[in-house]
Protein backbone atom coordinates (compact mmCIF):
# COMPACT_ATOMS: atom_id res chain seq x y z
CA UNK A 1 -14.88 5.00 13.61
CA UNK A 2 -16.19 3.92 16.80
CA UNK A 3 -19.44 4.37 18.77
CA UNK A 4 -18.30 5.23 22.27
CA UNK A 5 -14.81 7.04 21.34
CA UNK A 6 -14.50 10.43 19.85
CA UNK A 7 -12.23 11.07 17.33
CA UNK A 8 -10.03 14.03 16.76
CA UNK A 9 -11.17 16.15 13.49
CA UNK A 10 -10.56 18.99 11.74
CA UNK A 11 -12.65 22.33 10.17
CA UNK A 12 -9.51 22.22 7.81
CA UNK A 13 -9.37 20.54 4.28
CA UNK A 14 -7.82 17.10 5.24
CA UNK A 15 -4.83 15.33 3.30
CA UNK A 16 -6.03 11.58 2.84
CA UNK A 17 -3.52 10.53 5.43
CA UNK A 18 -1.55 12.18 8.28
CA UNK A 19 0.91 10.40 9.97
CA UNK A 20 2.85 12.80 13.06
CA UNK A 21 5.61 11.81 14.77
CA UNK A 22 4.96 8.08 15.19
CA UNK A 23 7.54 5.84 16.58
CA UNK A 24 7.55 1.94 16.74
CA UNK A 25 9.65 -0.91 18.24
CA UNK A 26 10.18 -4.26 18.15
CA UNK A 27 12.54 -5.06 21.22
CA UNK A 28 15.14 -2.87 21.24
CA UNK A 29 14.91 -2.39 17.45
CA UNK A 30 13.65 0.98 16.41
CA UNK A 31 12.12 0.45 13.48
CA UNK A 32 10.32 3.95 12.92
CA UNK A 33 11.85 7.01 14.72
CA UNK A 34 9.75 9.65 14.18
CA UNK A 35 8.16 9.24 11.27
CA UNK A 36 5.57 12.22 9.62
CA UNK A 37 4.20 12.44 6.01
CA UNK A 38 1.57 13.43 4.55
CA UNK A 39 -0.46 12.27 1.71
CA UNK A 40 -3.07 14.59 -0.43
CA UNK A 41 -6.04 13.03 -2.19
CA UNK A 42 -5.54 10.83 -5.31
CA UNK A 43 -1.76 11.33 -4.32
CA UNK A 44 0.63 8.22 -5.16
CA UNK A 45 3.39 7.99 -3.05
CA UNK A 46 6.41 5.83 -3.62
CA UNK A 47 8.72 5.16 -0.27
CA UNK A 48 11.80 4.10 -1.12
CA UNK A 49 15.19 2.89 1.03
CA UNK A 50 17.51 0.03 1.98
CA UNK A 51 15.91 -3.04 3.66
CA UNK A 52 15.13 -2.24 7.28
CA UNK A 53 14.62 1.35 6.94
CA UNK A 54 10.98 0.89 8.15
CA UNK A 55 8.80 0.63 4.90
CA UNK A 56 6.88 -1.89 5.47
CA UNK A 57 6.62 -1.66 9.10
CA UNK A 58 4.68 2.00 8.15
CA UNK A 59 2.38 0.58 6.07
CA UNK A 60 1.46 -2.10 8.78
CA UNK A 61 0.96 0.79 11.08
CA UNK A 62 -0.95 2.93 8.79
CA UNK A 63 -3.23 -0.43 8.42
CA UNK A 64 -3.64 -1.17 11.91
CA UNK A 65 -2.13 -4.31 11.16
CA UNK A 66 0.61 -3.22 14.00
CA UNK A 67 -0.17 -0.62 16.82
CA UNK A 68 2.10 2.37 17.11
CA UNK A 69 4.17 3.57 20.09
CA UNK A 70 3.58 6.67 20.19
CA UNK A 71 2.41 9.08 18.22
CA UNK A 72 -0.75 9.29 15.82
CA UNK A 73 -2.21 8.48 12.51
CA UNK A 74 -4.85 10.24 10.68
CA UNK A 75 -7.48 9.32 7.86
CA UNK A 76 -9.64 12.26 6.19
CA UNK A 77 -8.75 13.87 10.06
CA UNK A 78 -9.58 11.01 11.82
CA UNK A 79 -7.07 9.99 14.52
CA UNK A 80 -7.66 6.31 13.82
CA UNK A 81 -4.51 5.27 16.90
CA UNK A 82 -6.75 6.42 19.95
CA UNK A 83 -8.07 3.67 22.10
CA UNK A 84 -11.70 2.51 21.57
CA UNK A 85 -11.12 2.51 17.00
CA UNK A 86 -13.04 0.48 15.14
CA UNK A 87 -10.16 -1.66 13.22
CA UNK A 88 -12.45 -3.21 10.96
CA UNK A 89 -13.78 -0.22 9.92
CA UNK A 90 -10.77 1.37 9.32
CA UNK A 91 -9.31 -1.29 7.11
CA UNK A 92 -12.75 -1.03 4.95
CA UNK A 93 -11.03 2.25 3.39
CA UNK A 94 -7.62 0.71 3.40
CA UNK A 95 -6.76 -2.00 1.10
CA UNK A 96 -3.57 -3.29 1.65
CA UNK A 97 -1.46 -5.78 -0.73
CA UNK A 98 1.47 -7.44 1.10
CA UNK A 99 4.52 -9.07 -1.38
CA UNK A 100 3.35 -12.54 -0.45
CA UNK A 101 -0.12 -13.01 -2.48
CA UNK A 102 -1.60 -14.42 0.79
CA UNK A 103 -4.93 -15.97 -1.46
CA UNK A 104 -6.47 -18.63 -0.03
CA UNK A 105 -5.25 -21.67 -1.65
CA UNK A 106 -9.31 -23.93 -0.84
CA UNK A 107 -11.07 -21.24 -2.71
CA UNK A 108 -11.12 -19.96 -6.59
CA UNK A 109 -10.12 -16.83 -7.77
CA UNK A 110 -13.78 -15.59 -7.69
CA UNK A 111 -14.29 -16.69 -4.25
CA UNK A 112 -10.95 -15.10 -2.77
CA UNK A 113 -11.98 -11.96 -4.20
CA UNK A 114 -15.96 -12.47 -3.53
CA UNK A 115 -15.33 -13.22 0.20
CA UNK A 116 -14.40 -9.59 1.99
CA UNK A 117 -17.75 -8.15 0.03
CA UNK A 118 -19.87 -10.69 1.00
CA UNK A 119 -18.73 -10.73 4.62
CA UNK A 120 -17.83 -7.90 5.38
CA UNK A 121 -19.34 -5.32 3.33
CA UNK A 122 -23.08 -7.54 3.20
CA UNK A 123 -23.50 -7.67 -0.20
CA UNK A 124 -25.10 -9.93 -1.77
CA UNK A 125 -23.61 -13.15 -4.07
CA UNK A 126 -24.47 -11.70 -7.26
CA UNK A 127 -23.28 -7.98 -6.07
CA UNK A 128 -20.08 -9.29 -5.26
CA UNK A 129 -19.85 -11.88 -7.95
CA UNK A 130 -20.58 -8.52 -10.56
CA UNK A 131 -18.12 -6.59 -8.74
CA UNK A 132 -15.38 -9.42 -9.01
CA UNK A 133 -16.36 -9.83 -12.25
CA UNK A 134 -15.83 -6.40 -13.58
CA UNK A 135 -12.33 -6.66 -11.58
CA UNK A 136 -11.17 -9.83 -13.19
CA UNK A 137 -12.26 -8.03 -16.16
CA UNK A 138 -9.79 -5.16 -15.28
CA UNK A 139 -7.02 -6.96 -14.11
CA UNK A 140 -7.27 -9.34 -17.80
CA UNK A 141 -8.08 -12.89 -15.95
CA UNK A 142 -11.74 -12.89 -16.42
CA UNK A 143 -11.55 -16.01 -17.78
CA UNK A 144 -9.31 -17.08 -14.60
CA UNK A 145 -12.35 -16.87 -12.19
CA UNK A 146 -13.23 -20.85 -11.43
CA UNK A 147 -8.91 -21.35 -11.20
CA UNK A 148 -8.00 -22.50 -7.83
CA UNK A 149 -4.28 -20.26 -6.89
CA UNK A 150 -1.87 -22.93 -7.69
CA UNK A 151 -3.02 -22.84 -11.46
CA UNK A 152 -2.09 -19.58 -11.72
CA UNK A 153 1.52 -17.74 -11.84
CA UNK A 154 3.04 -15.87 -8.96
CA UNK A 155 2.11 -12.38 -11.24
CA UNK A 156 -1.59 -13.57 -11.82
CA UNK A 157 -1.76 -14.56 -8.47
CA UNK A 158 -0.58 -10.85 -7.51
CA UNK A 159 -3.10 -9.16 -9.83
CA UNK A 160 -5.90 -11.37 -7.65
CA UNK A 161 -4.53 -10.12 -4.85
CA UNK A 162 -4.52 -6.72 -5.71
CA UNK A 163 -8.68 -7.35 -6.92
CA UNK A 164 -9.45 -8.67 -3.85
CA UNK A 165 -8.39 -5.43 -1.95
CA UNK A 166 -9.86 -2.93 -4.49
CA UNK A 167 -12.89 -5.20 -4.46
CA UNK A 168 -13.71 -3.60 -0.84
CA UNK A 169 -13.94 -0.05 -2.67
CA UNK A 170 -10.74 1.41 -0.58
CA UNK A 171 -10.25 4.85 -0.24
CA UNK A 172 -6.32 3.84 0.15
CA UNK A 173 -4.41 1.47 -0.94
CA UNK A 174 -0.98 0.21 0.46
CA UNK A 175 1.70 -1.58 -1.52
CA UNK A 176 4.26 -3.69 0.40
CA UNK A 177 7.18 -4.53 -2.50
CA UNK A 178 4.25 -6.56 -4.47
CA UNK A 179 6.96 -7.18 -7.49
CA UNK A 180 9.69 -8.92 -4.53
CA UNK A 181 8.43 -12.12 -4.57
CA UNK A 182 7.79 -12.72 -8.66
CA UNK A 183 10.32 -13.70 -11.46
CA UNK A 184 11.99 -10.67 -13.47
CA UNK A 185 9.56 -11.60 -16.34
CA UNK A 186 6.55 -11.20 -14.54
CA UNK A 187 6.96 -7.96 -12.79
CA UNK A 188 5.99 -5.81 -15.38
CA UNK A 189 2.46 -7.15 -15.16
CA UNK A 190 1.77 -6.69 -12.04
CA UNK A 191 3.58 -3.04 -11.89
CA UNK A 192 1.63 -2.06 -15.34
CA UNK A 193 -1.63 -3.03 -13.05
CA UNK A 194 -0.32 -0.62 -10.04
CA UNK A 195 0.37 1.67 -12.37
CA UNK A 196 -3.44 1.85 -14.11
CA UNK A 197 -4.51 2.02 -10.63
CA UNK A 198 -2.40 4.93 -10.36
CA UNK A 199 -3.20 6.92 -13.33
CA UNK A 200 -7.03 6.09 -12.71
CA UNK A 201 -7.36 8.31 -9.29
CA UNK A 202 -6.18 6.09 -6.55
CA UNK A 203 -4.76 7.41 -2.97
CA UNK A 204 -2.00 5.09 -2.91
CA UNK A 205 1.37 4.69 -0.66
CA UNK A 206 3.76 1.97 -2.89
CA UNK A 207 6.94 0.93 -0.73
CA UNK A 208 9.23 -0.44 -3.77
CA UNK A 209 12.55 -1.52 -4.69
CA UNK A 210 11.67 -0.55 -8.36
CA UNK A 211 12.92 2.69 -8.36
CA UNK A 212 12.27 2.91 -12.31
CA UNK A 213 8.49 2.28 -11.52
CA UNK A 214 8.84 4.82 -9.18
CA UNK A 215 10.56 7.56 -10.96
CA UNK A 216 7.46 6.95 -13.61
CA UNK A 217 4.65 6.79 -10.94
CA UNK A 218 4.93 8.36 -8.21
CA UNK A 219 3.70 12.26 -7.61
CA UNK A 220 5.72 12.03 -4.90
CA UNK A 221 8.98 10.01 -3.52
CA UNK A 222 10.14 9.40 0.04
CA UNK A 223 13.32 7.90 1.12
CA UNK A 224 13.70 6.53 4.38
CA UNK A 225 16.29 5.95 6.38
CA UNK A 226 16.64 4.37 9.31
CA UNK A 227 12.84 4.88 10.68
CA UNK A 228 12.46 8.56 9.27
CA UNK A 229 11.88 10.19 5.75
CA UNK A 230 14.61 12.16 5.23
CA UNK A 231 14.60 13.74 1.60
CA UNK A 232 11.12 13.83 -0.67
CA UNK A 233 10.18 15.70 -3.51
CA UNK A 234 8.49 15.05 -6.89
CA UNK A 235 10.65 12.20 -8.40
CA UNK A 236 12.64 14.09 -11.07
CA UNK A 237 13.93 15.78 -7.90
CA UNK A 238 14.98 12.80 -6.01
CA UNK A 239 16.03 10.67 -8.67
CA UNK A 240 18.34 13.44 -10.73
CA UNK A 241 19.42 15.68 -7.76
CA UNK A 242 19.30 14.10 -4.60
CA UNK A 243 20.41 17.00 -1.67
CA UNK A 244 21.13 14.41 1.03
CA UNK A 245 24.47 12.44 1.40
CA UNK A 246 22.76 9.41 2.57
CA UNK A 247 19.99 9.69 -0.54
CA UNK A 248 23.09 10.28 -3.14
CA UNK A 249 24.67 7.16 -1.56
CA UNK A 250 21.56 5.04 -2.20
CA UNK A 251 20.81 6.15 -5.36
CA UNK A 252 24.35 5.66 -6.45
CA UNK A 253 24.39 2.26 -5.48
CA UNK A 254 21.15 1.05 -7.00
CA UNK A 255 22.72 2.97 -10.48
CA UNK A 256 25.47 1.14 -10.16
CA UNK A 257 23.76 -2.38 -9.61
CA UNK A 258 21.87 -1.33 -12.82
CA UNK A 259 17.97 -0.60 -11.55
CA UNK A 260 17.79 2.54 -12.72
């Protein structure tokens, strides 16, 4: 991933992603403490926890978008935290959707999702405008392509969003609580798109406060708390029989508050 710096590999069948031991602050808040997971091909991976519990600050890491501490992250056995990484060549294989739609507000729908390809990728207008197409096509806004963002709701906007990352042909995709910022009525669009992606053979790491989505998802769920994972398992496990105190607690809260 970059022309002057070795990276660390392995003769060994690879999971997707490796993350070992990684640690991040902001200040004196530590935000991760040790996190490690790993994630198999084609794997979907739901993290779920209480606000704060580092989510979101993993996925940024796993993206590049933040630099780790310490420890190290690897892609296909690629240690993609050594010094000398190509960053824009890592975040060609991972697409990342944050929950704020973060489309460009001067351009259409077809040109937010046109502009990575055509950039960054080199290909050409029509290959991108055919690849956007077929997208738009997917998603069920084809017809939304010359709409400038502010014509469209906050779950079409989302669906975009989510185009414009698979539009760079990830090999992973990251999912920051997309639902968080829409209306009640228009999350199920956006999660029935996730979910398609999901069932269609997508490596994808979903950090959600829709633990219903994730007990229907997910291969696999992770519950952090404060910076580390501390129970997983497949979701029937988590969500019926939770080992952990601190996982029961959580779980019994969100059943109580009725999102489950």
């Amino acid at each position: 991933m970059t022309a002057d710096t070795p990276l660390r590999t392995s003769t060994t069948d690879e999971p997707a992603l490796r993350i070992e031991n990684v640690y991040k602050s902001f200040g004196a808040n530590r935000v991760l403490n040790g996190m490690s997971v790993q994630v198999a091909p084609l794997e979907v991976i739901c993290l779920i926890g209480a606000s704060g519990s580092g989510k979101s600050t993993l996925l940024k890491c796993i993206n590049l978008l933040e630099p780790v501490d310490s420890g190290s992250i690897f892609v296909e056995g690629h240690d993609i935290t050594i010094p000398g990484v190509d960053v824009n060549q890592v975040r060609r294989r991972i697409g990342i959707v944050f929950q704020a739609f973060n489309l460009f507000p001067h351009m259409t729908v077809l040109q937010n999702i046109t502009l990575g390809p055509r950039r960054v990728l080199q290909m050409s207008p029509s290959e991108a405008g055919a690849r956007a197409a077929e997208l738009l096509d997917r998603i069920g806004l084809a017809e939304k392509k010359d709409e400038y963002p502010d014509r469209l709701s906050g779950g079409q906007q989302q669906r975009v969003a989510i185009a414009r990352a698979l539009a760079m042909n990830p090999e992973i995709m990251l999912l920051d609580e997309v639902t968080s910022a829409l209306d009640p009525e228009l999350v199920a669009e956006v999660l029935g798109l996730v979910k398609e992606l999901a069932l269609g053979g997508m490596t994808m790491v979903i950090a959600t406060h829709e633990m219903g989505f994730a007990r229907d998802t997910a291969d696999r769920v992770c519950f952090l708390d404060a910076g580390v994972i501390i129970e997983e398992g497949r979701p029937e496990e988590i969500f019926t029989a939770p080992q952990r105190p601190r996982t029961q607690q959580f779980l019994q809260r969100i059943v109580a508050a009725g999102r489950l």
